[in-house]
N, C-alpha and C. Protein backbone atom coordinates (compact mmCIF):
# COMPACT_ATOMS: atom_id res chain seq x y z
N UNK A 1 18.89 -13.49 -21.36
CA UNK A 1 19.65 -14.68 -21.07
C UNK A 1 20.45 -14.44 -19.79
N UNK A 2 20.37 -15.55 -18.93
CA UNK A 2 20.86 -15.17 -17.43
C UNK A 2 22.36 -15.72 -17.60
N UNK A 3 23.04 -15.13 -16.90
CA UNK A 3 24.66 -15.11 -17.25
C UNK A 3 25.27 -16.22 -16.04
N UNK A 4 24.06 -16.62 -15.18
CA UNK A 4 24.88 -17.82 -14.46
C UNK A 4 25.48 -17.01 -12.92
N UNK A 5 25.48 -15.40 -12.90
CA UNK A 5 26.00 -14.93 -11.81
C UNK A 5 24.83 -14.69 -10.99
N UNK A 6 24.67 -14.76 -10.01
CA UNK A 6 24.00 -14.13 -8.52
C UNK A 6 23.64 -13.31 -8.35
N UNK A 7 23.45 -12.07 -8.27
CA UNK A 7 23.43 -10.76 -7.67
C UNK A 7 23.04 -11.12 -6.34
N UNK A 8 23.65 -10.10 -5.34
CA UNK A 8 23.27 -9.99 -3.96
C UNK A 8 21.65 -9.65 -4.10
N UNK A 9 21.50 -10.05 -2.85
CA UNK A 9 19.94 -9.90 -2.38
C UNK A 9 19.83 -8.69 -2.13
N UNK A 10 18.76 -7.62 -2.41
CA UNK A 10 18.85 -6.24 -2.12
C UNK A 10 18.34 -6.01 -1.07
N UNK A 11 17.60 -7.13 0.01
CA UNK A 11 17.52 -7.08 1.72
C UNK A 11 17.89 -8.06 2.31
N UNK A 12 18.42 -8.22 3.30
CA UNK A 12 19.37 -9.30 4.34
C UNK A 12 18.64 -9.38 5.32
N UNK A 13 18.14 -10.32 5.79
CA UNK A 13 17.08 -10.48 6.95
C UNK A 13 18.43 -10.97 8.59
N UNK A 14 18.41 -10.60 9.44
CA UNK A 14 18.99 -11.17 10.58
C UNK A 14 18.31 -12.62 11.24
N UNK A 15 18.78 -13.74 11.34
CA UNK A 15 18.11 -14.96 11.84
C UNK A 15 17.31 -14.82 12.73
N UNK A 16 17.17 -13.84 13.70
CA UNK A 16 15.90 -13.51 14.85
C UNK A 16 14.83 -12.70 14.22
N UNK A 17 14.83 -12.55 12.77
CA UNK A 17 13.74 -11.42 12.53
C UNK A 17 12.47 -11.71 12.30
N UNK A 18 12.22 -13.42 12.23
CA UNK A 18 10.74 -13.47 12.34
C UNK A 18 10.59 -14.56 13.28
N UNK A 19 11.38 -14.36 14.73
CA UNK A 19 10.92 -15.08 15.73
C UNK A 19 10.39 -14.54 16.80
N UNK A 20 8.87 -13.94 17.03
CA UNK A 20 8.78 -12.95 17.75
C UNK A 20 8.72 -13.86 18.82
N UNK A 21 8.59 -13.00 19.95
CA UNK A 21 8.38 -13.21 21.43
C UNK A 21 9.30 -12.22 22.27
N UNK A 22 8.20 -12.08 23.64
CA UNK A 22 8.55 -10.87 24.42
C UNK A 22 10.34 -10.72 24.55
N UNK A 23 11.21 -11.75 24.70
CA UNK A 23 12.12 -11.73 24.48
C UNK A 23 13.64 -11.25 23.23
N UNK A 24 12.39 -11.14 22.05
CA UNK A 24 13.26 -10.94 20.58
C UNK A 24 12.65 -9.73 19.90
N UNK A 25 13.35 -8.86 19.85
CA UNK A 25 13.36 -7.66 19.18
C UNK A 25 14.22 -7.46 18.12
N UNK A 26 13.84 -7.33 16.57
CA UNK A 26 14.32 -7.17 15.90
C UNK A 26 15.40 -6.29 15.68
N UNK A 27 16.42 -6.44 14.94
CA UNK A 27 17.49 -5.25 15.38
C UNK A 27 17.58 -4.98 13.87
N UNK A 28 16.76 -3.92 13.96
CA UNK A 28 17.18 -3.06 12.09
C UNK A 28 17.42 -2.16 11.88
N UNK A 29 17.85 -1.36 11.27
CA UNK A 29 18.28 0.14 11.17
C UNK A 29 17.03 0.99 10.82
N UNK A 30 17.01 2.18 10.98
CA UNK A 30 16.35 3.16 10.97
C UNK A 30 15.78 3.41 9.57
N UNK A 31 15.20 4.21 9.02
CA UNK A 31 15.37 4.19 7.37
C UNK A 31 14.20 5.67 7.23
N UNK A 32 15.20 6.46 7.50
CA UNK A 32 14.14 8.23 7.24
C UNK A 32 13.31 8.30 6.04
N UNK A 33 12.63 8.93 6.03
CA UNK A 33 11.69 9.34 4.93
C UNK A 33 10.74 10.72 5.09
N UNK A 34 10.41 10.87 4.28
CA UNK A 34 8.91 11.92 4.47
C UNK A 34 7.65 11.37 4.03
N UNK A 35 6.76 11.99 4.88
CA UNK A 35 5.31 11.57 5.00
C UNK A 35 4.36 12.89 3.90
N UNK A 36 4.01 12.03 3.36
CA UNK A 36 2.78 13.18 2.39
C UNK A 36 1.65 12.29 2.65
N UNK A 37 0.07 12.93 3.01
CA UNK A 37 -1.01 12.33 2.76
C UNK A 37 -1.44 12.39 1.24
N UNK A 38 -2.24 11.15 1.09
CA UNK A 38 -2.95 10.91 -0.05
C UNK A 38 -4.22 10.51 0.13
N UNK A 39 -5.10 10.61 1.07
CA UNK A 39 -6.01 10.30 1.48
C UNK A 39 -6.06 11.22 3.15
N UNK A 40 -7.56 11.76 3.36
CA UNK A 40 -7.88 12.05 4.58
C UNK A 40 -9.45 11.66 5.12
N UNK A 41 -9.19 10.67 6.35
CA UNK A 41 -10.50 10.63 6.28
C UNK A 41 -11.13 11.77 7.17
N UNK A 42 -12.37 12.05 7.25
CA UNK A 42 -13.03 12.67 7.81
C UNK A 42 -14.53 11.97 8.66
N UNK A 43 -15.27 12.79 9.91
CA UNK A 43 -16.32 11.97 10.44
C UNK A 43 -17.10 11.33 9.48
N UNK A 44 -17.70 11.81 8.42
CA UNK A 44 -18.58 11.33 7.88
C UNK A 44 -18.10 10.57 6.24
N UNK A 45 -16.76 10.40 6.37
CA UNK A 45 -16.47 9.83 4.91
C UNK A 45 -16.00 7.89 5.60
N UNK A 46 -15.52 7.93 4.27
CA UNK A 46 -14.91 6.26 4.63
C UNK A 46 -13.69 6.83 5.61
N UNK A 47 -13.52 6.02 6.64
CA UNK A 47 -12.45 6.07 7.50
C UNK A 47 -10.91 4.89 7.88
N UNK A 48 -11.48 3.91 6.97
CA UNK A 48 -10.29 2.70 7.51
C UNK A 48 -10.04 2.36 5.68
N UNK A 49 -8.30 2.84 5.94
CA UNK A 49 -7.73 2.50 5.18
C UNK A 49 -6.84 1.09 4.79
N UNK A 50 -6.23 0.53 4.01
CA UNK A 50 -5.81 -0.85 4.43
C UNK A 50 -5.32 -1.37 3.14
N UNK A 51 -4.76 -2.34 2.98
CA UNK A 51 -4.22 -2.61 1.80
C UNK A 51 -3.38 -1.97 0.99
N UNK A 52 -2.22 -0.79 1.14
CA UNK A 52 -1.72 -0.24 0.01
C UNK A 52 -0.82 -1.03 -0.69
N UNK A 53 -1.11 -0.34 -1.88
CA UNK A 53 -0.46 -0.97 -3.00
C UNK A 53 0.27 0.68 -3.70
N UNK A 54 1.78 0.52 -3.79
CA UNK A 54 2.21 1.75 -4.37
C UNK A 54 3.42 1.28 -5.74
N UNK A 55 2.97 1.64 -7.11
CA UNK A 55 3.88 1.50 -7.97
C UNK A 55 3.93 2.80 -8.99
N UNK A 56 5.26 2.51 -9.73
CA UNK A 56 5.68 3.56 -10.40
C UNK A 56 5.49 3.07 -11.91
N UNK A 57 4.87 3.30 -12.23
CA UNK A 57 4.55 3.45 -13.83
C UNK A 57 4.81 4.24 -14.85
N UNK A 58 5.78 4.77 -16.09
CA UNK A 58 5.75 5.31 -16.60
C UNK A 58 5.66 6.64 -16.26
N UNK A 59 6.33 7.04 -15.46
CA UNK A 59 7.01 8.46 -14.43
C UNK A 59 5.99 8.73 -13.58
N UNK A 60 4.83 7.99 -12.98
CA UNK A 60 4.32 8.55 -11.90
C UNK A 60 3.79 7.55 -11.04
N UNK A 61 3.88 7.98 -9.62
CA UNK A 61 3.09 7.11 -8.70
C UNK A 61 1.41 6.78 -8.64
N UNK A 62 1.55 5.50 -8.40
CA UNK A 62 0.43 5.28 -8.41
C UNK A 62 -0.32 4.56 -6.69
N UNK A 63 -1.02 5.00 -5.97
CA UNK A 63 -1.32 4.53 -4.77
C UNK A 63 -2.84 3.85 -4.87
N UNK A 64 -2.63 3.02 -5.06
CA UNK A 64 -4.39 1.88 -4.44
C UNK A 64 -4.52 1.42 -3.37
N UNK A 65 -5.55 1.50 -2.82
CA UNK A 65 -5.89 0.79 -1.17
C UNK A 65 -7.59 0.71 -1.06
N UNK A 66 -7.70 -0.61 -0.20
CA UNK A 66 -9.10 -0.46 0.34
C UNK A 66 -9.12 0.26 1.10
N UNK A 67 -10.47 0.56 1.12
CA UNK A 67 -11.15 2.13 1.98
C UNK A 67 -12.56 1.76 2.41
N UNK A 68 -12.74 1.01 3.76
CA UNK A 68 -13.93 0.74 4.20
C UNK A 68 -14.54 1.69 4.89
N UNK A 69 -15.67 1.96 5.32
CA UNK A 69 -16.43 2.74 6.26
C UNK A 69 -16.24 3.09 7.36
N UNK A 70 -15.50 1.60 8.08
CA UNK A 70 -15.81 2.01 9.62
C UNK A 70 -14.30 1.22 9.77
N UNK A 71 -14.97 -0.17 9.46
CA UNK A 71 -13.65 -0.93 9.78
C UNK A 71 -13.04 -1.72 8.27
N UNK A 72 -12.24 -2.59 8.78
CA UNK A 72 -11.34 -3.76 8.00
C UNK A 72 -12.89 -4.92 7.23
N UNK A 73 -12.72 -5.07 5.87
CA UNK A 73 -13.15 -6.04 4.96
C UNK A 73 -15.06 -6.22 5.52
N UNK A 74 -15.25 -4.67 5.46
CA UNK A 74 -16.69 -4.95 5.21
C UNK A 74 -17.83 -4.29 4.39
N UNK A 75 -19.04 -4.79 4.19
CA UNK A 75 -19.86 -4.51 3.52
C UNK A 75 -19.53 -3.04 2.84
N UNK A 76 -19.20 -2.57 2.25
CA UNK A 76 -19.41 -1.10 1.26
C UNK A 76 -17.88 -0.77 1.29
N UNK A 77 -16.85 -1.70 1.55
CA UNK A 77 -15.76 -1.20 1.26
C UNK A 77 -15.30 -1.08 -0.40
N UNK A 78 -14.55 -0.11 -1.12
CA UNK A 78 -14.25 0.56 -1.72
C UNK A 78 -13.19 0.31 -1.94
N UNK A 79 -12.54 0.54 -3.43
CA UNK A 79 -11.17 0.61 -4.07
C UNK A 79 -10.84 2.07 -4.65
N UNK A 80 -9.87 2.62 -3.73
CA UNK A 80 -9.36 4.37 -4.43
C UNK A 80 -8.05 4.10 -4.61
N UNK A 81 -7.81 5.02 -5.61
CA UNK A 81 -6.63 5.09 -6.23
C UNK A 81 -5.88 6.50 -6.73
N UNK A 82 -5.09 6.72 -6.35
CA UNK A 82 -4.68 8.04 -6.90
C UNK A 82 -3.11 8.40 -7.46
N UNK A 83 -2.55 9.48 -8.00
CA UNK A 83 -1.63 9.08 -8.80
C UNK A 83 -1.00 10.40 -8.35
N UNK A 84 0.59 11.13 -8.96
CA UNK A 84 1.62 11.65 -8.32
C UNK A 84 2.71 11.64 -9.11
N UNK A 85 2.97 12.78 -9.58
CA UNK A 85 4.09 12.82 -10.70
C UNK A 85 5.26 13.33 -9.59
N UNK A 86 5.21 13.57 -8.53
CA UNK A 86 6.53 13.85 -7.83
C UNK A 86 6.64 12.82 -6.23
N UNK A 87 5.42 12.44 -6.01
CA UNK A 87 5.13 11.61 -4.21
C UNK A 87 4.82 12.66 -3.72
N UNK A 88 4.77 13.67 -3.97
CA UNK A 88 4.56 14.92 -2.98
C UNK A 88 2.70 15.51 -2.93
N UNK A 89 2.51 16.09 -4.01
CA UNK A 89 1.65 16.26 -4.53
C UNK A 89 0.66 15.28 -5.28
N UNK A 90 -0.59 14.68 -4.52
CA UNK A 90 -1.47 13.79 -5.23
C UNK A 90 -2.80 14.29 -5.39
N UNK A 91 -3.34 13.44 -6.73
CA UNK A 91 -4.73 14.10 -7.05
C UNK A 91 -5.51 13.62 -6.12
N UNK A 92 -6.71 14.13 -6.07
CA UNK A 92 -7.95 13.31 -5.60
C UNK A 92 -8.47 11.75 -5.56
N UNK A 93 -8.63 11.53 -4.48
CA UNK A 93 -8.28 10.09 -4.67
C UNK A 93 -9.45 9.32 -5.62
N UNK A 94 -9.83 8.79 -6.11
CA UNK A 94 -11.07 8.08 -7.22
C UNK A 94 -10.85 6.92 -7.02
N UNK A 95 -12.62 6.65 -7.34
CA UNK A 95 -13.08 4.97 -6.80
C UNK A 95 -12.88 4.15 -8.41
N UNK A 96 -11.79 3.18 -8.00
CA UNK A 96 -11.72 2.39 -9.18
C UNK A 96 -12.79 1.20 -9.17
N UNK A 97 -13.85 1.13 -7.48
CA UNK A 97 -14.74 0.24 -7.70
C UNK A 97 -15.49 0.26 -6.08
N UNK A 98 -16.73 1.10 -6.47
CA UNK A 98 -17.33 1.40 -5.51
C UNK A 98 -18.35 -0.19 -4.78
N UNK A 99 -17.95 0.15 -3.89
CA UNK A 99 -18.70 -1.02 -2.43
C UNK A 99 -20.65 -0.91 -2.56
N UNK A 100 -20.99 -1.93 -2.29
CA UNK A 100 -22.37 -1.77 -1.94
C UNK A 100 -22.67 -2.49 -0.84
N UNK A 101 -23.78 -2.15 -0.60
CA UNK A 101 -24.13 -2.88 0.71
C UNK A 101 -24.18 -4.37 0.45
N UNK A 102 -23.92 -5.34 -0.14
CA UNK A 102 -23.50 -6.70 -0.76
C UNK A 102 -22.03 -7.03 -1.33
N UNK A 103 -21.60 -5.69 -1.45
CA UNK A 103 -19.85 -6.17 -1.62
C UNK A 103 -18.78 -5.39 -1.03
N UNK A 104 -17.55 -6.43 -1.23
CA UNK A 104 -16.62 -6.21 -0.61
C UNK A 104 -15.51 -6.08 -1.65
N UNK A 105 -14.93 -4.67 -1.82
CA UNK A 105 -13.47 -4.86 -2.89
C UNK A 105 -12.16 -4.78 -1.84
N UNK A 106 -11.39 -4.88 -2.26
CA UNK A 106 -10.09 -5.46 -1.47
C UNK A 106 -8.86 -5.50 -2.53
N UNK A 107 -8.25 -4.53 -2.06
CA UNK A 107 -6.61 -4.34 -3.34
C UNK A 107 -5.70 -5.23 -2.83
N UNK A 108 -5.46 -5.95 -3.83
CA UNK A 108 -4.26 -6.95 -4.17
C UNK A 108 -3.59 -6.94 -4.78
N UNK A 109 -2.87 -5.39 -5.24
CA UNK A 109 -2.27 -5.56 -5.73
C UNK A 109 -2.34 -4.81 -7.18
N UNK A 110 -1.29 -4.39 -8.29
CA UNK A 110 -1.52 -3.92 -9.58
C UNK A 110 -0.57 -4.77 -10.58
N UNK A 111 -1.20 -5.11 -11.65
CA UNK A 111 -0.86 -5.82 -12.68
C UNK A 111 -0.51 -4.63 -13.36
N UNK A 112 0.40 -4.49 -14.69
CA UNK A 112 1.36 -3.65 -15.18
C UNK A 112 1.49 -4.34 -16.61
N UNK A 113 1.08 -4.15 -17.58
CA UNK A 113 1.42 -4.72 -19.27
C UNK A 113 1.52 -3.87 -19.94
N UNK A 114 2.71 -3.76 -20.49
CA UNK A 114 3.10 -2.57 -21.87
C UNK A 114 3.32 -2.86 -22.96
């Protein structure tokens, strides 16, 4: 039952932030982090990554993304997914739905029911 109060918005956009042009540069703060791979491509594997989708489920990360061949949304692109009990350390990435030369998968996203 909603109590009728507000909560603040947990991001504040500045009025120039989605007016691009050579003139308008967004003014946002910095925001550090660390980088871990979860995927590497190599010459002869899938190489174009795209779509991530990252949620936390029941104490571990979970990362999905399309993974096409060469480029963006074509023939034999691929859905991998891989998971991470700290962000640091991830398993092997696995095809939740391998591409054929007639299809195209494309992550949109993860649905979540407990």
């Amino acid at each position: 039952m909603s109590s009728g109060v507000l909560a603040a918005p947990p991001v504040e956009t500045k009025s120039k932030l989605f007016k691009f042009n050579a003139s308008t540069k967004p003014d946002l703060p910095s925001v550090k982090g660390d980088h871990f791979k979860v995927y590497q491509a190599t010459a002869d594997s899938f190489k174009f990554c795209h779509h991530p989708c990252l949620i936390d489920y029941r104490g571990k990360l979970f990362a999905m993304w399309s993974n096409g061949k060469i480029h963006e949304d074509a023939e034999g692109q691929r859905l991998l997914i891989s998971d991470s009990t700290d962000g640091e350390r991830w398993c092997k990435p696995r095809a939740l739905f391998e591409g054929g030369d007639d299809k195209i998968f494309v992550a949109a996203g993860l649905s979540v029911v407990s």
